[in-house]
Protein backbone atom coordinates (compact mmCIF):
# COMPACT_ATOMS: atom_id res chain seq x y z
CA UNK A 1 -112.00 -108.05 65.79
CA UNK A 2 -115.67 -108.69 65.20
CA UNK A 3 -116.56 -107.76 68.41
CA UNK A 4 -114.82 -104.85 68.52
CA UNK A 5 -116.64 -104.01 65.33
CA UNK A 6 -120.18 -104.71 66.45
CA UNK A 7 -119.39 -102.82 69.64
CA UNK A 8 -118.51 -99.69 67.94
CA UNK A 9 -121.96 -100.04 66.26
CA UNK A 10 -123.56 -99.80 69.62
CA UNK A 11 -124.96 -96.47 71.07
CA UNK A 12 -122.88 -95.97 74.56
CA UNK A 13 -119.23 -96.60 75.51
CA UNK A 14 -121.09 -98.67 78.19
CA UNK A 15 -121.80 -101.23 75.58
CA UNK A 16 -118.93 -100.70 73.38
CA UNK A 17 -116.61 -101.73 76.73
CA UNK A 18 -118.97 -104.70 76.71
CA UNK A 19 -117.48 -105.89 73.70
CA UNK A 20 -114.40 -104.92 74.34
CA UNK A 21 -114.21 -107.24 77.69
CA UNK A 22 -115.36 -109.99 74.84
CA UNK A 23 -112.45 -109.37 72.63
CA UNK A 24 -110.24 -108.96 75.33
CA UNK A 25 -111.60 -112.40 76.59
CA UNK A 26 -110.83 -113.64 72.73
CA UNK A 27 -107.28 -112.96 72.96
CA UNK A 28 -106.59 -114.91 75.92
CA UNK A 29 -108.39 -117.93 74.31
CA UNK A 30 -105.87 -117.53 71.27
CA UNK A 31 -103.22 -117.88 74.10
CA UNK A 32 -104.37 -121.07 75.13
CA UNK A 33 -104.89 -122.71 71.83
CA UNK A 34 -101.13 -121.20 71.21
CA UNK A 35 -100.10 -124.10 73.61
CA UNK A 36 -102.52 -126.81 72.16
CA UNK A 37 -101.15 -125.55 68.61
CA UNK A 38 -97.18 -125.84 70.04
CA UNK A 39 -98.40 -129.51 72.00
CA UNK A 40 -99.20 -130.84 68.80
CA UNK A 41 -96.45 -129.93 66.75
CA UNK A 42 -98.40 -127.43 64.40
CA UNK A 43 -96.15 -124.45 65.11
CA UNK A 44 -92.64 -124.51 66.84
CA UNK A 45 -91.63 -122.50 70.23
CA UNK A 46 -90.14 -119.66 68.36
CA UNK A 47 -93.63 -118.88 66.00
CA UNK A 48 -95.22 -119.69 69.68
CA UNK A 49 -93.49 -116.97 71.42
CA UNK A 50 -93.95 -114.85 68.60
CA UNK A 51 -97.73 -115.19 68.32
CA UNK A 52 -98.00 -115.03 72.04
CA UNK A 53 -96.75 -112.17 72.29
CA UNK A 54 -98.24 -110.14 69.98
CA UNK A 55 -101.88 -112.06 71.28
CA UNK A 56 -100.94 -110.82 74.60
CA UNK A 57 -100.09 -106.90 73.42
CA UNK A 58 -103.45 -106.58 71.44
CA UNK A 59 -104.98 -107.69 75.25
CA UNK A 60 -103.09 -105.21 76.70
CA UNK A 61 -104.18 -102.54 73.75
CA UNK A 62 -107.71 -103.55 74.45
CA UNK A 63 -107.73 -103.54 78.07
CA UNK A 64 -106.09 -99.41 77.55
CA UNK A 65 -108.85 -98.58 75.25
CA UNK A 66 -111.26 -100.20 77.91
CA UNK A 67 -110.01 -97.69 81.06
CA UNK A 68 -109.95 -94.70 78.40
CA UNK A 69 -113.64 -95.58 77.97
CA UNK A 70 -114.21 -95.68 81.14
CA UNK A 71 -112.73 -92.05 81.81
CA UNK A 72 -114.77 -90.10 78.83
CA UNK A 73 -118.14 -88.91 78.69
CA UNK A 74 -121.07 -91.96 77.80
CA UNK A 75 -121.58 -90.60 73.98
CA UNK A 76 -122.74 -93.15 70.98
CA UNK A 77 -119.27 -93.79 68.86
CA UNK A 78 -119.63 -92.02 65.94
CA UNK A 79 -119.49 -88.65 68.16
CA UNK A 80 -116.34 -89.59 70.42
């Protein structure tokens, strides 16, 4: 989320994707510590799948909002 957050501060969707390619890289590191978390015992399969899933939508979210970007006009995010 922090990403996202300093990306909106920036002045072109350029840079905001930028980010955005950083968050969406975040969410797919939350997927692999999912597995270390369900190897050691700290959550069971069912919280795993849960979790996963939802990490695995906001990538999907991000990566949407990332080729909608991409189709708009370069303007700082405060005017899109």
């Amino acid at each position: 989320m922090n990403n996202i957050a300093e990306g909106f501060e920036s002045q072109s969707n350029r840079t905001f994707i930028r980010y955005l390619y950083q968050a969406k890289g975040s969410a797919g590191e939350v997927r692999s510590l999912l597995y270390v978390a369900l190897d050691q015992g700290y959550i069971n399969q069912d919280e795993f799948r849960e979790l996963y899933d939802q990490a695995t939508t906001v990538s999907r979210l991000i990566g949407g909002f990332i080729n909608y970007l991409y189709s708009v006009p370069d303007k700082p995010p405060g005017q899109r």
